[in-house]
C-alpha atoms as a PDB file:
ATOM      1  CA  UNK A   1      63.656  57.807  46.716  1.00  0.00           C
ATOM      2  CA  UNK A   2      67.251  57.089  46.155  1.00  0.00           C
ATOM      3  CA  UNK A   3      68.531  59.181  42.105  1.00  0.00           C
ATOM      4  CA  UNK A   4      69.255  56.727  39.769  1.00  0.00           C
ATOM      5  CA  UNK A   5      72.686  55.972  38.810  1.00  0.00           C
ATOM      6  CA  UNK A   6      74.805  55.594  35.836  1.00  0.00           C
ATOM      7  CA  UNK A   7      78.358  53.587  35.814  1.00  0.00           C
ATOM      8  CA  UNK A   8      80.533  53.165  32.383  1.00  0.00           C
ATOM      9  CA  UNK A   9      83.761  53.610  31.525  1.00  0.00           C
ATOM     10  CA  UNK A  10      87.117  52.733  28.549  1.00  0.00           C
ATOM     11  CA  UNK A  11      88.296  50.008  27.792  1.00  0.00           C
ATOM     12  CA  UNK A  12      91.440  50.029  29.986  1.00  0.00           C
ATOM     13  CA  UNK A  13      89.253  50.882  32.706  1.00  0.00           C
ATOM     14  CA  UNK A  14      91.465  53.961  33.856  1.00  0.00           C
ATOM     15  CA  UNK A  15      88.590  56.376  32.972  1.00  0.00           C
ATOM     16  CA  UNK A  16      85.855  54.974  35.418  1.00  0.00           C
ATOM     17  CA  UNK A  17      82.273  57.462  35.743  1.00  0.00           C
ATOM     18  CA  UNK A  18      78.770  57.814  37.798  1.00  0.00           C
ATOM     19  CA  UNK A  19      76.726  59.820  36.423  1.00  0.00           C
ATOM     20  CA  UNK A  20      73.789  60.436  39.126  1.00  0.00           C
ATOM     21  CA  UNK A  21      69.589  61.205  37.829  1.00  0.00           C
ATOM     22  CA  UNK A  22      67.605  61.286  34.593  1.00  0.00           C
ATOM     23  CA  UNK A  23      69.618  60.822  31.559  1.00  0.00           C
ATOM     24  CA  UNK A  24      68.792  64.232  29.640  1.00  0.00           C
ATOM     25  CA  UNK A  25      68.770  64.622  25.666  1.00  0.00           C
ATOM     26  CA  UNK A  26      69.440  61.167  24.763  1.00  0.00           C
ATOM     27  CA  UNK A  27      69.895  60.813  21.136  1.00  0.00           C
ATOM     28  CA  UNK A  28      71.962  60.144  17.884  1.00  0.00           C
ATOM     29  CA  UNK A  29      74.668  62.608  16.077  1.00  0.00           C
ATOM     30  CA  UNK A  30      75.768  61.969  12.588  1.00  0.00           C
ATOM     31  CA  UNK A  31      78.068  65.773  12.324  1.00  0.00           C
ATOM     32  CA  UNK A  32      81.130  65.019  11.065  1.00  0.00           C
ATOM     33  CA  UNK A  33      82.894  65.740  15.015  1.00  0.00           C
ATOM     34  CA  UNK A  34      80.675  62.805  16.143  1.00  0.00           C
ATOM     35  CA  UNK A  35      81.760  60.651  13.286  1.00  0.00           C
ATOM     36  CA  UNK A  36      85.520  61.546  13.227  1.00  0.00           C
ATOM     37  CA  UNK A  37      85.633  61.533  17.152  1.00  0.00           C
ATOM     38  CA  UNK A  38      84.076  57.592  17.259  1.00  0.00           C
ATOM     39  CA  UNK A  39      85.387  56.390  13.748  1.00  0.00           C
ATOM     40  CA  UNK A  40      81.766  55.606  13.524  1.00  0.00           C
ATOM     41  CA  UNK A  41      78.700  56.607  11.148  1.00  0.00           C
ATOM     42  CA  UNK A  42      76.749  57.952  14.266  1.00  0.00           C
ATOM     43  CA  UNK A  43      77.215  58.070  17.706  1.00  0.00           C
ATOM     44  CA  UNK A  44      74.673  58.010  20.952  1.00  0.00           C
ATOM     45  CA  UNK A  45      74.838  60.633  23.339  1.00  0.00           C
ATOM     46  CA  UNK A  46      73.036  61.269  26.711  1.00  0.00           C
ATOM     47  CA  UNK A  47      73.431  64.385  28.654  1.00  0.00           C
ATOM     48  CA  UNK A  48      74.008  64.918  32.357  1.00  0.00           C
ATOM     49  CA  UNK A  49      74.553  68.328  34.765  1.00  0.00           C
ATOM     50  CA  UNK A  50      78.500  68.458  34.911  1.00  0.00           C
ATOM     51  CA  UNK A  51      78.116  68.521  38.966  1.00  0.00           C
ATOM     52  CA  UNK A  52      75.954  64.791  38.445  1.00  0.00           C
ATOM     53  CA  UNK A  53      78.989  62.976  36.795  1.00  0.00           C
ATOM     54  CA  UNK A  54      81.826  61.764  39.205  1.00  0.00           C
ATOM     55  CA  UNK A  55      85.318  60.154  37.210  1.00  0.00           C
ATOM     56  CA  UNK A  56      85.938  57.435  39.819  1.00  0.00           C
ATOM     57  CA  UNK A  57      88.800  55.244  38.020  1.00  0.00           C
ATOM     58  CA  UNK A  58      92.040  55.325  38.868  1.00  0.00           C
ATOM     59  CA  UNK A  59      93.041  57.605  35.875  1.00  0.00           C
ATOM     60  CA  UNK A  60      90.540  60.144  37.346  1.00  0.00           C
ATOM     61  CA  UNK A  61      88.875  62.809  34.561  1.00  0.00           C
ATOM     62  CA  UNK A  62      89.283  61.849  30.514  1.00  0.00           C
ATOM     63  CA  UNK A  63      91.953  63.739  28.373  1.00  0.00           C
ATOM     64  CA  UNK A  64      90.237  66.346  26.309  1.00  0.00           C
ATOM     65  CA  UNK A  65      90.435  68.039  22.996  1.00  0.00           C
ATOM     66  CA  UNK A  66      88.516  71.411  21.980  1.00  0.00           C
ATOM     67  CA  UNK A  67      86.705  70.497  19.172  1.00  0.00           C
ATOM     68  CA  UNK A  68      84.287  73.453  18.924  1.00  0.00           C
ATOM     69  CA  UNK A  69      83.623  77.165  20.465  1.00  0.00           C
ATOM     70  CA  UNK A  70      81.673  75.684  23.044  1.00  0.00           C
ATOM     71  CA  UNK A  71      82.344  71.961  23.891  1.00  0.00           C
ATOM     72  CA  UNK A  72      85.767  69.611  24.430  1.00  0.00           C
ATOM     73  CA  UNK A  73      85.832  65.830  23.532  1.00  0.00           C
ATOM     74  CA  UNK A  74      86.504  63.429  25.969  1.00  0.00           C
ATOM     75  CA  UNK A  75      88.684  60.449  25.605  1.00  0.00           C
ATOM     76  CA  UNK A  76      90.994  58.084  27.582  1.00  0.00           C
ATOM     77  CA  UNK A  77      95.006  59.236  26.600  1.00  0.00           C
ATOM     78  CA  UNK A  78      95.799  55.604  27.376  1.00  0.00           C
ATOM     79  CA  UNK A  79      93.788  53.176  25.622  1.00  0.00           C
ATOM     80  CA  UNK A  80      91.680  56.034  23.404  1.00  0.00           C
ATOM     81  CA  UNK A  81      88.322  54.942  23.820  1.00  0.00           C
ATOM     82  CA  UNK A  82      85.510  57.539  23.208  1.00  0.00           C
ATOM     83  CA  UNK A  83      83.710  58.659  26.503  1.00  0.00           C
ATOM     84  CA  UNK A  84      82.162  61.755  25.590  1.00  0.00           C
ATOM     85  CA  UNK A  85      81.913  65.549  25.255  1.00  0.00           C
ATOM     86  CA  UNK A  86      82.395  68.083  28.294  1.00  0.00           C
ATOM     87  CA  UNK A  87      80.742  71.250  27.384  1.00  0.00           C
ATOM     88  CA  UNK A  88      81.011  74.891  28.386  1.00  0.00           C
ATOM     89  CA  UNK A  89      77.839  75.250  29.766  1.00  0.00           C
ATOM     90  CA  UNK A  90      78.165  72.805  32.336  1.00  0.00           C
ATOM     91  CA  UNK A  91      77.267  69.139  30.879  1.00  0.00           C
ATOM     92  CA  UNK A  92      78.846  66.322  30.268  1.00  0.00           C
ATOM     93  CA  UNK A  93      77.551  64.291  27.096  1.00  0.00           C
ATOM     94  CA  UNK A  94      78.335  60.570  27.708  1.00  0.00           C
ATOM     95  CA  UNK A  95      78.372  58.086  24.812  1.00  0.00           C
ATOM     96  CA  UNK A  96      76.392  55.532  25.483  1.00  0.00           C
ATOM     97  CA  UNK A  97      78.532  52.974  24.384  1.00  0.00           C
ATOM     98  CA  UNK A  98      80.860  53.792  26.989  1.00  0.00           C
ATOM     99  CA  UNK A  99      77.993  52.557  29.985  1.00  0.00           C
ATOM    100  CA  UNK A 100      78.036  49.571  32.122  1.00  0.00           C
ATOM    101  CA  UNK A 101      74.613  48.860  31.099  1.00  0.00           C
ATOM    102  CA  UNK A 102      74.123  50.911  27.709  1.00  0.00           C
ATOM    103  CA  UNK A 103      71.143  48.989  26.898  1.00  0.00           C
ATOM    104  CA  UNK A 104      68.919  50.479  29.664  1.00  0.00           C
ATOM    105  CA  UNK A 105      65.585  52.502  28.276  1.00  0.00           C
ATOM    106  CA  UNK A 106      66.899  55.614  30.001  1.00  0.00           C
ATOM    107  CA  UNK A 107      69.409  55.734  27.484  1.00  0.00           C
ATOM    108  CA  UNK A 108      67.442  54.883  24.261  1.00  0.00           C
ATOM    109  CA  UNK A 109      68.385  57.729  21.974  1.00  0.00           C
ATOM    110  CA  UNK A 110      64.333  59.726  20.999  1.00  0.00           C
ATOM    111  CA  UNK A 111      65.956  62.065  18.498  1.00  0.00           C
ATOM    112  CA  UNK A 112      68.366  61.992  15.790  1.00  0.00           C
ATOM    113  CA  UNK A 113      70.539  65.068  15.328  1.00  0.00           C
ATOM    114  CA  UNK A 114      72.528  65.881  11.647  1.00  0.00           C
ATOM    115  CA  UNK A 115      70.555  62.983  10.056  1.00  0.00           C
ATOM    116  CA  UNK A 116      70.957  65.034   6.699  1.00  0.00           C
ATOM    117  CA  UNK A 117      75.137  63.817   7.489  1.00  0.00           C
ATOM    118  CA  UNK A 118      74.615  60.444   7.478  1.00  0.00           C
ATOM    119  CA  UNK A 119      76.059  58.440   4.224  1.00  0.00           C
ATOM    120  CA  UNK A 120      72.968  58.416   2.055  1.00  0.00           C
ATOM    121  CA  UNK A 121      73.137  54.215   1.385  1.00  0.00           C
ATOM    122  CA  UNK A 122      72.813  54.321   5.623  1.00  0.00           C
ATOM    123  CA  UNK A 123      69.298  54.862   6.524  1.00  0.00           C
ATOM    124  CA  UNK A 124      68.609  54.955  10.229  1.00  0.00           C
ATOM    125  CA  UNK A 125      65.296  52.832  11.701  1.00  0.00           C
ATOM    126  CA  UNK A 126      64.956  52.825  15.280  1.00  0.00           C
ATOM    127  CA  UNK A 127      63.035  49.653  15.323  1.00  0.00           C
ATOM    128  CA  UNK A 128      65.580  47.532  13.015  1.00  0.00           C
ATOM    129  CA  UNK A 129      66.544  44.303  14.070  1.00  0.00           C
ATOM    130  CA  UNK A 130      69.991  42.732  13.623  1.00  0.00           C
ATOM    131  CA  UNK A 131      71.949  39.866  13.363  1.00  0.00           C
ATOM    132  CA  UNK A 132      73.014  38.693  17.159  1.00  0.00           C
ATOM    133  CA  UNK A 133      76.389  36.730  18.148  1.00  0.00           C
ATOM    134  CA  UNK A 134      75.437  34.302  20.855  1.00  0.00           C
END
């Protein structure tokens, strides 16, 4: 049986990625790195072995910043968009927001990490329903 792949990418589409198998850890962040790094209140994450993601666009691997001992953000130095975290011990944390198809079940977040960071008016419910633009 053929792995399963994983295809996202920015905005701009210079920072292109396959990420190749199970989608590991997938979950939520609310820390204040995973809110300053998105601009958002929380931010979905799945995990992958460093040697199963290949950066395929033309602008080849994401600009970086260290943001902690043991991990580096990921980002696209020409348009800016958010594409993850490339850690120490090799992974690669991909935002899900950043996939081709981020609304696959493989990438449904099971666990919500910093929840005690999260604005106290925002309460997170995994089965809440919203508003949809046709």
């Amino acid at each position: 049986m053929k792995p399963r792949t994983f295809e996202g990418g920015c905005l701009c589409g210079a920072i292109r990625f396959r990420a190749t198998g199970a989608p590991q850890k997938p979950h939520t962040c609310s820390c204040a790195i995973c809110r300053r790094h998105s601009g958002a209140l929380t931010l979905t994450w799945v995990e992958f072995p460093a040697a199963s993601v290949e950066w395929i666009g033309p602008g080849g691997r994401p600009a970086t910043w260290r943001s902690s001992a043991f991990s580096s953000r990921a980002f696209c130095s020409t348009c800016g968009t958010t594409i993850g975290a490339i850690d120490d011990e090799p992974i690669v944390a991909l935002v899900t927001g950043a996939f081709d198809k981020p609304h696959l079940k493989d990438l449904a977040p099971t666990a919500h990490s910093y929840l005690s960071r999260r604005p106290r008016w925002w309460h997170v419910a995994a089965a809440a329903r919203s508003r949809r633009e046709d």
